[in-house]
Protein backbone atom coordinates (compact mmCIF):
# COMPACT_ATOMS: atom_id res chain seq x y z
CA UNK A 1 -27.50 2.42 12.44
CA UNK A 2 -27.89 -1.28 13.60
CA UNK A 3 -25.51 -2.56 16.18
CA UNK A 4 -23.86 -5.40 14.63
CA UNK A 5 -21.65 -7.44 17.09
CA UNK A 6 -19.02 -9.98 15.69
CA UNK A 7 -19.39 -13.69 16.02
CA UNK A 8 -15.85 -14.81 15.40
CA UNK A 9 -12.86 -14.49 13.13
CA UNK A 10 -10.74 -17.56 11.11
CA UNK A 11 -7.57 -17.54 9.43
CA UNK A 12 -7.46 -19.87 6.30
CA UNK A 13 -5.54 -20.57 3.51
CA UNK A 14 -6.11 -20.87 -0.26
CA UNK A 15 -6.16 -23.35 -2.28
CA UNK A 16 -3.93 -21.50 -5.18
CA UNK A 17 -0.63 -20.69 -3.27
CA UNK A 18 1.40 -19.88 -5.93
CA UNK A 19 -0.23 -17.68 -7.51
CA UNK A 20 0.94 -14.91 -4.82
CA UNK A 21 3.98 -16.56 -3.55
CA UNK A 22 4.32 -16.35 0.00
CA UNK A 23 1.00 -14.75 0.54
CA UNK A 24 -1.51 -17.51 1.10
CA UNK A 25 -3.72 -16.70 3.99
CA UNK A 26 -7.08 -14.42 4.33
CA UNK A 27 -8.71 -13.66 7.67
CA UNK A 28 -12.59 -14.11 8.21
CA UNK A 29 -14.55 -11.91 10.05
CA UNK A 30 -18.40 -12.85 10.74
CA UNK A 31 -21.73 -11.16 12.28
CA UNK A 32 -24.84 -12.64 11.38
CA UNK A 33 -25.12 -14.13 7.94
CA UNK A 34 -21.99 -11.87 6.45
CA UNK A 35 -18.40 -12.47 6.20
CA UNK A 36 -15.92 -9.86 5.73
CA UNK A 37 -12.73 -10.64 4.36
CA UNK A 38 -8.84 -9.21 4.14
CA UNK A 39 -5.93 -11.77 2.28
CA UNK A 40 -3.91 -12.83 1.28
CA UNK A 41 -1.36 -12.04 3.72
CA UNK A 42 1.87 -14.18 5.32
CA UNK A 43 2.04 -16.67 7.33
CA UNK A 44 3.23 -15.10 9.90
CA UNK A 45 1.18 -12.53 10.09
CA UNK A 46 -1.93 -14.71 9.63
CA UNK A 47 -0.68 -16.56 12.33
CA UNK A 48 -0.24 -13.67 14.89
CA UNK A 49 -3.84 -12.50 13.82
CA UNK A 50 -4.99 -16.06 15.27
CA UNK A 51 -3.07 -15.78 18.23
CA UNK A 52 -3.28 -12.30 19.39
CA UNK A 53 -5.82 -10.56 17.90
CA UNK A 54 -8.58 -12.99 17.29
CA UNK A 55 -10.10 -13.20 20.87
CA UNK A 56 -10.08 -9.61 20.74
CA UNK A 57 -12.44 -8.84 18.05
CA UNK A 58 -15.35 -11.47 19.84
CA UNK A 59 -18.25 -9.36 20.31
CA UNK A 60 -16.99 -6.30 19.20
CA UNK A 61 -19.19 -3.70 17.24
CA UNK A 62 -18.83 -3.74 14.02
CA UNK A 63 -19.63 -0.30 12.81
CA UNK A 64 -17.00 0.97 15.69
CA UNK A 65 -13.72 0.82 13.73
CA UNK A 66 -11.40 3.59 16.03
CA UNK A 67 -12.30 1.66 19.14
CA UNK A 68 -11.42 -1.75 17.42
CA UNK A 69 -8.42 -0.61 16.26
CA UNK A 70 -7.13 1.06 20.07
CA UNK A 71 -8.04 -2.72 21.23
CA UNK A 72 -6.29 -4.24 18.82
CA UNK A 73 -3.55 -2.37 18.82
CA UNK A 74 -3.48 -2.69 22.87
CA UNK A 75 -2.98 -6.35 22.34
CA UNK A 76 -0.17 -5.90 20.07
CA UNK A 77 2.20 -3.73 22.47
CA UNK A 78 5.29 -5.98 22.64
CA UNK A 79 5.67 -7.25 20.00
CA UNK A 80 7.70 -6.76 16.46
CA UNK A 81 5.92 -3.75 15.13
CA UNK A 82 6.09 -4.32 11.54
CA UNK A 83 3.80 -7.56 11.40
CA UNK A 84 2.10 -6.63 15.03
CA UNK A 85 0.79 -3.25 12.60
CA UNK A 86 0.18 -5.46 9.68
CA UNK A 87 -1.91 -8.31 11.37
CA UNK A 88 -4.02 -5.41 13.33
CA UNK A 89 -4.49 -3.43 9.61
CA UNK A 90 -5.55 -7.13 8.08
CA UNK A 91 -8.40 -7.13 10.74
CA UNK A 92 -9.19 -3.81 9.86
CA UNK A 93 -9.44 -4.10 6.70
CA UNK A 94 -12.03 -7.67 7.31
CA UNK A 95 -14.08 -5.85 9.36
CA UNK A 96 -14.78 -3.03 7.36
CA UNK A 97 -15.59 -5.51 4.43
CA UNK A 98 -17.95 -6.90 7.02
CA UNK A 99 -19.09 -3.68 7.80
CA UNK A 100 -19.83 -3.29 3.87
CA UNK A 101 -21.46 -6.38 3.80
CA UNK A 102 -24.13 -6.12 6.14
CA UNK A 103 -24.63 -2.40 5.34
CA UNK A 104 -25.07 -3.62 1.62
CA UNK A 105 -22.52 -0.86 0.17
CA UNK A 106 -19.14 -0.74 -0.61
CA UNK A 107 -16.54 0.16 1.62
CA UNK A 108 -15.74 3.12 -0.26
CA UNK A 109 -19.22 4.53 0.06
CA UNK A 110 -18.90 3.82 3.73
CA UNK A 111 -15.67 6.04 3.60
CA UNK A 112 -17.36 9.01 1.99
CA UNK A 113 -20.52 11.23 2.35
CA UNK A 114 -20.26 11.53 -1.17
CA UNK A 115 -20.37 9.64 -4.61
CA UNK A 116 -16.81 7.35 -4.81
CA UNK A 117 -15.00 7.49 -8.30
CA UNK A 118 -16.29 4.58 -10.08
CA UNK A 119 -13.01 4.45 -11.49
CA UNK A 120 -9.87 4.55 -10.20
CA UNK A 121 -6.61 5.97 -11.93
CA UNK A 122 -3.15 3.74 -11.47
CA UNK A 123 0.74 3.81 -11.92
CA UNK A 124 2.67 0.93 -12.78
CA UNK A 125 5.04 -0.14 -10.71
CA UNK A 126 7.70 -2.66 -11.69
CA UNK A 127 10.44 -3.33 -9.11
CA UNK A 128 12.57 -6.39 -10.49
CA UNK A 129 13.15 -4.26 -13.12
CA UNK A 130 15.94 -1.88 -12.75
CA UNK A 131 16.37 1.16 -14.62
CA UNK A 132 20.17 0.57 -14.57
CA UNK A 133 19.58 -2.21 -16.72
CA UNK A 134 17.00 -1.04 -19.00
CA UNK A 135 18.72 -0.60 -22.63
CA UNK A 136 15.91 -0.65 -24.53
CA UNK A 137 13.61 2.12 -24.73
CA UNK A 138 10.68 -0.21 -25.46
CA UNK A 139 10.73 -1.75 -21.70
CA UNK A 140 9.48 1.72 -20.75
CA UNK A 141 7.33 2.40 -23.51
CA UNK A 142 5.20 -0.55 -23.65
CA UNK A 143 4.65 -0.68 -20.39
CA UNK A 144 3.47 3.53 -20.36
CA UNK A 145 0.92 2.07 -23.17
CA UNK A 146 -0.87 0.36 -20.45
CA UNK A 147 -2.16 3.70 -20.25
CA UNK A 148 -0.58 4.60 -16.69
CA UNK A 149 -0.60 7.51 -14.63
CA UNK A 150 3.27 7.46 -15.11
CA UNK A 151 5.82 4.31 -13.88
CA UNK A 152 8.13 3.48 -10.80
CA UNK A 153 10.74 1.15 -11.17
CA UNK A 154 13.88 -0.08 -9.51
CA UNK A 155 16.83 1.42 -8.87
CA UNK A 156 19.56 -0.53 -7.12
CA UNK A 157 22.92 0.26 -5.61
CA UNK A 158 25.46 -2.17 -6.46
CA UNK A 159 27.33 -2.74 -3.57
CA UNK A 160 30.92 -2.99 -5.34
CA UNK A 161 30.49 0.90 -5.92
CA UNK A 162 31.74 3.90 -4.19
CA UNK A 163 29.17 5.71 -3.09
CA UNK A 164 29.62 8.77 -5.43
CA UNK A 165 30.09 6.64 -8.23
CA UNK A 166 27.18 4.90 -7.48
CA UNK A 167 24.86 7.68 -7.09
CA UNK A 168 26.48 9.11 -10.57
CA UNK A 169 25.60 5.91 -12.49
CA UNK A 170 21.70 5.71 -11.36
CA UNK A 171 21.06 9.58 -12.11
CA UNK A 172 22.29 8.69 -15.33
CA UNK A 173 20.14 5.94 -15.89
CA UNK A 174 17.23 8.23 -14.80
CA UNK A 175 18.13 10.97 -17.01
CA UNK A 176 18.55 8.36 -19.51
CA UNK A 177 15.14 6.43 -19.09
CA UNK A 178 12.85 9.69 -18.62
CA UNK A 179 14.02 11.13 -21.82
CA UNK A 180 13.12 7.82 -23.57
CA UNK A 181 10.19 8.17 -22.24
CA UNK A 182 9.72 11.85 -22.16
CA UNK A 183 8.19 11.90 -19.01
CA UNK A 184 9.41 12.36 -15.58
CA UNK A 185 9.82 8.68 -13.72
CA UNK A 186 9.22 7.84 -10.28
CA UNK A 187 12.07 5.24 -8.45
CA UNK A 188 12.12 3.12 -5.47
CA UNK A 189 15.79 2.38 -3.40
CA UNK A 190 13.98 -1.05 -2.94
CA UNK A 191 16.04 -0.70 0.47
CA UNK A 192 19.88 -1.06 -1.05
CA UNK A 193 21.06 2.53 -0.55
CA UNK A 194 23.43 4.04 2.33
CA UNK A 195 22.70 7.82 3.80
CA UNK A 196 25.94 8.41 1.62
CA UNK A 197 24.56 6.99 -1.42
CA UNK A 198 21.30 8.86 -1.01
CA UNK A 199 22.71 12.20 -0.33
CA UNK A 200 25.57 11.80 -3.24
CA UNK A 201 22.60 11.55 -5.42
CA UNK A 202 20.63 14.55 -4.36
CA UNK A 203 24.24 16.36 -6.39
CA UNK A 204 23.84 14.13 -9.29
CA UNK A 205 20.39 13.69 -10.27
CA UNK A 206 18.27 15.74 -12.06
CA UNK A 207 15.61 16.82 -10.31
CA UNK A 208 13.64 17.17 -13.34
CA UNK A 209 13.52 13.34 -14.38
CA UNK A 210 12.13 12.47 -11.17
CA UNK A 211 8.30 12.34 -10.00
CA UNK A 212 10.08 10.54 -6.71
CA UNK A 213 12.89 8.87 -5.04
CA UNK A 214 10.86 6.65 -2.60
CA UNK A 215 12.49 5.62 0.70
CA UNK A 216 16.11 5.90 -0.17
CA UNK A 217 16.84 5.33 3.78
CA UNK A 218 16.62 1.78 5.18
CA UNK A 219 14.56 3.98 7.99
CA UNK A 220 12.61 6.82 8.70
CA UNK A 221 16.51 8.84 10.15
CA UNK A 222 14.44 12.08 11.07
CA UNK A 223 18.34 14.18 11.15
CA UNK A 224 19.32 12.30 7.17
CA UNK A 225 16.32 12.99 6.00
CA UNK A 226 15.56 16.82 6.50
CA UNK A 227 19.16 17.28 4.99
CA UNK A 228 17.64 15.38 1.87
CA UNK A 229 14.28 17.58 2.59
CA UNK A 230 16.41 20.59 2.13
CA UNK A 231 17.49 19.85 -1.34
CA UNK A 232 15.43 20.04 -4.99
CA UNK A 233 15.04 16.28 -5.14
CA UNK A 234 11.28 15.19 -4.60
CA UNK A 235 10.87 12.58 -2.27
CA UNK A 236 8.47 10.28 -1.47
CA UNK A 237 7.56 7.70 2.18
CA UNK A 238 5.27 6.07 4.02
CA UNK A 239 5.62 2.47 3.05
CA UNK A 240 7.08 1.74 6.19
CA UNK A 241 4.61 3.85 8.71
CA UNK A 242 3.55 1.79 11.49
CA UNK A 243 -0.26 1.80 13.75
CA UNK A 244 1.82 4.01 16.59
CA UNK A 245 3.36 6.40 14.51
CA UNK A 246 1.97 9.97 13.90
CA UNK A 247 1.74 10.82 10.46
CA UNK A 248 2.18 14.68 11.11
CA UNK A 249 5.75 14.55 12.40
CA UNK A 250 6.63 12.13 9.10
CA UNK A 251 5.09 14.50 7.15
CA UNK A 252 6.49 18.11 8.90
CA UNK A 253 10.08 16.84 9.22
CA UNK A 254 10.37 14.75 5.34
CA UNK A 255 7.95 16.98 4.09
CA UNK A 256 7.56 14.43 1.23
CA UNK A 257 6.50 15.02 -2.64
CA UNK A 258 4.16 12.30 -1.96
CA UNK A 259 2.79 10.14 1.06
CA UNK A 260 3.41 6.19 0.12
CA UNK A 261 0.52 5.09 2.64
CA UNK A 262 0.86 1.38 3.06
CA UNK A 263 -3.50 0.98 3.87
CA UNK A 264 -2.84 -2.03 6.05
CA UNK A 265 0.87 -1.93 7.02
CA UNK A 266 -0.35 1.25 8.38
CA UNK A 267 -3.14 -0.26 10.99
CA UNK A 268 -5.87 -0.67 8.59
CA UNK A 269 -8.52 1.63 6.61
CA UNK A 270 -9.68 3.34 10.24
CA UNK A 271 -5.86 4.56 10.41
CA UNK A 272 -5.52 5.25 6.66
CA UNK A 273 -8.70 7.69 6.56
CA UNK A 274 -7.05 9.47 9.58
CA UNK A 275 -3.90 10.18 8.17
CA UNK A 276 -5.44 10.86 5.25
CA UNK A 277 -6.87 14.89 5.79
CA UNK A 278 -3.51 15.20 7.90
CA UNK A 279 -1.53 14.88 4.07
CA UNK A 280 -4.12 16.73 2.96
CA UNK A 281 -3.85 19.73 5.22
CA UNK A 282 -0.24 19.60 4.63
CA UNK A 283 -0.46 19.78 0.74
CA UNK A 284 0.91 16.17 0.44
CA UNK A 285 -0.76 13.71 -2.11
CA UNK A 286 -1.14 10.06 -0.89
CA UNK A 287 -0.11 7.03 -3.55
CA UNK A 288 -1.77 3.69 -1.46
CA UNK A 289 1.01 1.48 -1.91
CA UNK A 290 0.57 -1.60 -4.18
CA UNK A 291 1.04 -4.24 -1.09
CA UNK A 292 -2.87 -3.12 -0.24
CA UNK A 293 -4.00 -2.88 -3.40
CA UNK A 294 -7.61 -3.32 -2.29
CA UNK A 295 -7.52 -1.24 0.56
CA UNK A 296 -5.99 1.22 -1.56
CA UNK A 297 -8.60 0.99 -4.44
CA UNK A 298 -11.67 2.11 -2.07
CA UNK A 299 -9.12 5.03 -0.67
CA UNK A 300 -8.73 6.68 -4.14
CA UNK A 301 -12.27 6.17 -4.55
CA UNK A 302 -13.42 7.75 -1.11
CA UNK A 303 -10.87 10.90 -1.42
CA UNK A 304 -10.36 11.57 -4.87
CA UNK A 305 -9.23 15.06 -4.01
CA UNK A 306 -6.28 13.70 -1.49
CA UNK A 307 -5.74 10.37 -3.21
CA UNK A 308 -4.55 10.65 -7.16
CA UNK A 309 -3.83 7.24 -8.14
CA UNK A 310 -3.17 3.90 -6.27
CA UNK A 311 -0.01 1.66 -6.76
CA UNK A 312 -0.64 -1.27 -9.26
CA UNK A 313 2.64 -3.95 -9.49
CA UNK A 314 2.95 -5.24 -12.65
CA UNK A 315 5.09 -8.16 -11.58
CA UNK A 316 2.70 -9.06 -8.33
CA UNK A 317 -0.54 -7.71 -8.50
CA UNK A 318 -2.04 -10.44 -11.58
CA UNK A 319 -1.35 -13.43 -9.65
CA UNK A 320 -2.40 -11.65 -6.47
CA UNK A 321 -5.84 -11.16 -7.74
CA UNK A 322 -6.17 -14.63 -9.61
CA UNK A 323 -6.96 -15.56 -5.38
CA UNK A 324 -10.01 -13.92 -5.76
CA UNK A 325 -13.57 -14.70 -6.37
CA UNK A 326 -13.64 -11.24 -8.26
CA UNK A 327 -10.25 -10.16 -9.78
CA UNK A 328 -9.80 -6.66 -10.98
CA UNK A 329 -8.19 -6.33 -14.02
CA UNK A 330 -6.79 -2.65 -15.07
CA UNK A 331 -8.64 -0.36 -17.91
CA UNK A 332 -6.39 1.44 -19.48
CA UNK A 333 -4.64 2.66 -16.49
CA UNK A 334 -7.17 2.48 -14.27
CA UNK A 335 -9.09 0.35 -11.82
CA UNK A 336 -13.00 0.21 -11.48
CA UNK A 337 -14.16 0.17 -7.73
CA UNK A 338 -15.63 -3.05 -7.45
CA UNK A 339 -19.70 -2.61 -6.80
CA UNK A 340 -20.87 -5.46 -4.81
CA UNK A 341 -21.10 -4.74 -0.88
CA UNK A 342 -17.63 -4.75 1.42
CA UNK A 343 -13.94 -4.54 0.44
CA UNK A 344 -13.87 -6.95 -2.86
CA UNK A 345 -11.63 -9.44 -0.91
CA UNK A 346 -13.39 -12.35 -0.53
CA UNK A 347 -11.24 -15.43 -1.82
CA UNK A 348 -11.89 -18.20 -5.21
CA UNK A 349 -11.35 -21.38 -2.86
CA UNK A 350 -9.61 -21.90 0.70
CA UNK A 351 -7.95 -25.24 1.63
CA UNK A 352 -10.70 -24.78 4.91
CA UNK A 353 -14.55 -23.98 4.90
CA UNK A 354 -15.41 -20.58 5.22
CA UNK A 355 -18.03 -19.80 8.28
CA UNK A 356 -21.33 -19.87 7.90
């Protein structure tokens, strides 16, 4: 195995800013002639990835991810752990894509000892819409002729309600949506539910409409959520798992339907593909969430047997990938591993030259 050393890292930003709101800057990683890439991301965290985490990575092997990662993640103690863990997983990511490049493979292939899945299968996720709203059957239905997986969606508390009758009037709307559908649907608290709301609707809904409730707690409440553990209701987390948090006690104390693996919220691909056989082990599928689509996409190809589908947001995802120099577009509900060397993430245009 050569012994590839980085050169340096830049943060720059595209030229196309709107096309993924306030996600407009990619990170540059470079050894020898190759660039690896991870965007777009924040400004803030592209910003603490400059200021941190950049003077770190300077002649650091390449093909040694875990030891990156402890470094990195060193440097970050101190400060706010959500974009401290999301700035050392956007490294990560670029150096693996680096790592890709110079090998000449994909990332996935550097993941696995065996063949990846050339293609990928995906659900469709679409937030802003909430199934409290939905009247129409056809919402649901055209969007399940995508060819899917199956479909998450919103599902809001309004903050006028009691909590009972609040919890009442969403399991209704799930009932009501998954037999339109006749399917089973999977729902996201999109962070508006109370502990009261959330256990109120373990008694209302029907288990049986649900593929998921995903993070109905504004955090990972270890004594709330057994209680919700204990009942029928599948449940689903991992969005919100940090670099310094240990995946088995999420896992033993939840003991989730499904594992909602954030790839770089998390720390990166290195920490992904060590959580990864820990869900595994534990019976517990992992969905890569949406955020990191990318990430997520040479996951499900690497573990096919851990990893069933990846996350793909209906309302984010298009203009996310309109940054790239080359977008993946879903195939009937899937995604095809991209097959040019690294991650896929290299960017259409940046508003500064890329290193040479």
């Amino acid at each position: 195995m050569r012994s590839w050393t980085i050169q340096d890292l830049h943060v720059v930003q595209t030229k196309q800013p709107a096309a993924a709101g306030d996600d407009t800057f990619f990170v540059a990683v470079r050894a020898g002639n190759a660039v690896g890439w991870y965007g777009p991301v924040r400004e803030r965290v592209g910003r603490y990835v400059n200021d941190v985490l950049a003077s770190e990575t300077k002649d650091a092997l390449v093909t040694d991810h875990a030891r990156l990662l402890d470094e990195l993640w060193a440097a970050s103690r101190g400060y706010p752990s959500d974009v401290a863990s999301w700035a050392v997983g956007t490294v990560d990511c670029a150096v693996w894509g680096l790592h890709g490049r110079l090998a000449g493979r994909t990332v996935a292939e550097l993941l696995t000892t065996a063949a990846p899945r050339p293609l990928v299968p995906a659900y469709a996720s679409w937030l802003t819409q909430d199934l409290s709203s939905i009247n129409s059957p056809d919402v649901l239905t055209s969007v399940m002729a995508g060819g899917w997986s199956f479909s998450k969606w919103g599902l809001r508390r309004d903050p006028a309600d009691p909590s009972r009758e609040a919890a009442a009037r969403m399991a209704q709307a799930v009932e009501r949506c998954s037999n339109a559908l006749g399917a089973p649907l999977a729902v996201d608290a999109v962070g508006t539910w109370t502990p009261a709301v959330a256990l109120a609707f373990t008694q209302a809904a029907d288990p049986a409409c649900l593929r998921w409730l995903e993070d109905p707690l504004p955090r990972h409440d270890a004594n709330t959520y057994e209680f919700l553990a204990a009942t029928s209701l599948p449940l689903a987390v991992g969005e919100r798992a940090h670099c310094d948090e240990d995946p088995a006690g999420l896992i033993q104390y939840i003991r989730p339907s499904a594992l909602i693996l954030d790839a770089v919220g998390c720390g990166g691909l290195t920490r992904a593909a060590q959580i990864i056989p820990v869900a595994q082990a534990q019976g517990v599928p992992v969905y890569p969430h949406g955020r990191s689509f990318l990430p997520g996409i040479h996951l499900a190809a690497a573990y096919p047997d851990a990893v069933p589908a990846v996350e793909y947001r209906l309302r984010w995802e298009p203009g996310r990938q309109r940054l790239y120099e080359a977008p993946l577009r879903p195939e009937n509900g899937h995604i095809r591993l991209p097959d040019t060397p690294g991650l896929g993430a290299a960017p259409r245009s940046t508003a500064c030259p890329a290193p040479h």
